[in-house]
Protein backbone atom coordinates (compact mmCIF):
# COMPACT_ATOMS: atom_id res chain seq x y z
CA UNK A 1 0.76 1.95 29.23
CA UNK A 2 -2.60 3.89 29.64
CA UNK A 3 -2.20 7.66 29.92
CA UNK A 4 1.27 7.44 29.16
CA UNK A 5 2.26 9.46 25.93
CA UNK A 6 6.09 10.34 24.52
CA UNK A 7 6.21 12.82 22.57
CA UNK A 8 9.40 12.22 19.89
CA UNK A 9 10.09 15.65 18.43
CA UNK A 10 12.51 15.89 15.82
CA UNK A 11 13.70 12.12 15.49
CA UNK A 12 16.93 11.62 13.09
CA UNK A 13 14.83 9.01 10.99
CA UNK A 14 11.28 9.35 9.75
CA UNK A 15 9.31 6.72 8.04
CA UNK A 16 6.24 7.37 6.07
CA UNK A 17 4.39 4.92 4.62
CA UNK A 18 1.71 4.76 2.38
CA UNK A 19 0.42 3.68 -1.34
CA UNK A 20 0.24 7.15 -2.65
CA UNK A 21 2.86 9.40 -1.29
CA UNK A 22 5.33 9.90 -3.76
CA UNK A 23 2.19 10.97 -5.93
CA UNK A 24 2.06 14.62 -7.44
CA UNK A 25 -0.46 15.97 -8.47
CA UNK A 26 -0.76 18.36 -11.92
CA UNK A 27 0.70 22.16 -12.17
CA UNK A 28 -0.83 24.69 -11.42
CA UNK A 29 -2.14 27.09 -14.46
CA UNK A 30 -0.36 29.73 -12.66
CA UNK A 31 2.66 27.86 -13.18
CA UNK A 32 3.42 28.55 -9.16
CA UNK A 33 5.30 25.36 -7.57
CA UNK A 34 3.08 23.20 -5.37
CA UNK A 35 4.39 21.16 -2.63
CA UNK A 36 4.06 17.39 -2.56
CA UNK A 37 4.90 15.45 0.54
CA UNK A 38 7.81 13.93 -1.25
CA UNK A 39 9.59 16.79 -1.96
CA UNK A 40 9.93 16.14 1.61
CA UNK A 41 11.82 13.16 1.96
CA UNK A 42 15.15 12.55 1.96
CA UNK A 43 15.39 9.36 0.80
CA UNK A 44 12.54 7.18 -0.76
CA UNK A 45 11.50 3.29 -1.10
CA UNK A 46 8.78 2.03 -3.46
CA UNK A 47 8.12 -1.93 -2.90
CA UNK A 48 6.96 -3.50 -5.60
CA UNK A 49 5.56 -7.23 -6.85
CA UNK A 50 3.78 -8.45 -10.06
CA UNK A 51 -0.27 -8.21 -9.84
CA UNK A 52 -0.45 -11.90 -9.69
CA UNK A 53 1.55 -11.71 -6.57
CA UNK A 54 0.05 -8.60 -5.08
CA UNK A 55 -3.79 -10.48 -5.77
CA UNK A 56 -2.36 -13.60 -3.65
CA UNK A 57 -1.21 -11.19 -1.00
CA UNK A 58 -4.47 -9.65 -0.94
CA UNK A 59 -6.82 -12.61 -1.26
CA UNK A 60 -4.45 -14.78 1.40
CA UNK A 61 -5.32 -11.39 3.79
CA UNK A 62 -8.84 -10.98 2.99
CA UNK A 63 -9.58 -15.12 3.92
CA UNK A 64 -7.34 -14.78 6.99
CA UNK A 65 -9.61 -11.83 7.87
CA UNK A 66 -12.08 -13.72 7.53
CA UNK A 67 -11.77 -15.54 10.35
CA UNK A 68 -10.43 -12.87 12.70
CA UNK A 69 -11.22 -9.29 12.44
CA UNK A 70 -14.59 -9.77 10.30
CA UNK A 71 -16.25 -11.93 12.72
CA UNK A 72 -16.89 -8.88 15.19
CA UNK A 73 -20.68 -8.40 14.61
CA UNK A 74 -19.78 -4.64 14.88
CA UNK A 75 -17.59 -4.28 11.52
CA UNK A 76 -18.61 -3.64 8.47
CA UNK A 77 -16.91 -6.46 7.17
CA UNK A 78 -18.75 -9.04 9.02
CA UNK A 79 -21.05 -9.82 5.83
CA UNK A 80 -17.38 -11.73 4.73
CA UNK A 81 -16.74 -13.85 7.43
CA UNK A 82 -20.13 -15.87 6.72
CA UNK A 83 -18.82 -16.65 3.11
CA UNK A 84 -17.91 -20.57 2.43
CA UNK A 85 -13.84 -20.73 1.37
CA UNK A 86 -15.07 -20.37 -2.26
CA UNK A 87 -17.37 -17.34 -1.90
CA UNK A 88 -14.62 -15.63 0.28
CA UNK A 89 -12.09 -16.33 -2.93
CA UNK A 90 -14.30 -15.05 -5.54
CA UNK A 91 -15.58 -11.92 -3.82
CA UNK A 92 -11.73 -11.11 -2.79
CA UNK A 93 -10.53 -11.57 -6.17
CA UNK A 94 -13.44 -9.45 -7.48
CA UNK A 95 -12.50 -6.85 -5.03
CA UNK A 96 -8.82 -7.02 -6.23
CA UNK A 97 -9.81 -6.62 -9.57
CA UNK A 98 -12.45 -3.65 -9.77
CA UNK A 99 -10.95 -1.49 -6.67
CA UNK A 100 -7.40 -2.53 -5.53
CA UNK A 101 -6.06 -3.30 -9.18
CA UNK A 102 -7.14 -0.32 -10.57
CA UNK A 103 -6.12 1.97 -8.02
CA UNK A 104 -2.48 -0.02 -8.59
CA UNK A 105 -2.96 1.04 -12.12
CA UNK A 106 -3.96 4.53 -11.74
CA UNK A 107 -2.29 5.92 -8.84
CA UNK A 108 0.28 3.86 -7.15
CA UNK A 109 2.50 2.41 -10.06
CA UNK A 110 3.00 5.67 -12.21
CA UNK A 111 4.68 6.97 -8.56
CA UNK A 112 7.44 3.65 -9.25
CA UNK A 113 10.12 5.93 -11.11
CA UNK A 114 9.72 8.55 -8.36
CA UNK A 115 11.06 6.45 -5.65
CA UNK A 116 14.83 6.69 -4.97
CA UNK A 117 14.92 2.53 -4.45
CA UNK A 118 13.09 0.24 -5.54
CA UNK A 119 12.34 -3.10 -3.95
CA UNK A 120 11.08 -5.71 -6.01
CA UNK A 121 9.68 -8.95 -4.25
CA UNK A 122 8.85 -12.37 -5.03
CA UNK A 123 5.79 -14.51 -3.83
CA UNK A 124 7.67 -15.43 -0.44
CA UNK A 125 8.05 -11.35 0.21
CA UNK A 126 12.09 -11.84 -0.33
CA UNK A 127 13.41 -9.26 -2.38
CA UNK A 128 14.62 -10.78 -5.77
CA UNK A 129 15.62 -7.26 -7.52
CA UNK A 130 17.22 -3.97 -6.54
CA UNK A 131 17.58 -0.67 -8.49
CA UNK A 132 18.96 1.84 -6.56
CA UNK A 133 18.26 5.29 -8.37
CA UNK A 134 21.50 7.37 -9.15
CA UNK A 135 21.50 10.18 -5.94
């Protein structure tokens, strides 16, 4: 509804999502503790699925895209939806591989042990595997 805003203060659950934030970061030389948003959270979730799964996911997206949200002439991602079917595969996977797979390398799957369950999924996003961290 336009204009309309509710304002939820103190709800009973919270969720936060995101691909980095169960990250820390290094310790201080001071040796004073640092908060991390995690330290935050009572209870955290980490969904997981092999790379070759995760590139389908993201190349599946990216050519969907393709025909919806990157033909306004206004985004920056319009350049994509003029790409033939094979084009739009290539420059996906090529995007998968230099940015998205690397940042999955780097950042988001050293944060996997930090989570308090862990989801893994298969191709069909059912979850195949559970491992439920000792509380």
């Amino acid at each position: 509804m336009p204009n309309h805003w509710v304002e939820v203060d103190h709800p009973d659950i919270l969720i936060v999502e995101g691909l980095n934030v169960l990250q820390t970061g290094r310790p201080p030389k001071d040796g004073k503790a640092i908060p991390f948003v995690s330290d935050f959270f009572d209870f955290s979730v980490y969904l997981d699925a092999d790379e070759d799964v995760l590139r389908t996911w993201y190349v599946d997206r990216f050519l969907t895209l393709r025909g919806t949200a990157f033909r306004d002439p206004k985004s920056y991602f319009h350049r994509y939806s003029l790409l033939t079917d094979e084009e739009a595969v290539e420059t996906a996977t090529s995007i998968w591989t230099r940015i998205n797979l690397l940042n999955l390398r780097e950042n988001i799957l050293p944060t996997r042990q930090r989570a308090d369950l862990i989801l893994q999924k298969e191709a069909s996003h059912l979850v195949e595997e559970v491992a439920l961290r000792r509380l």
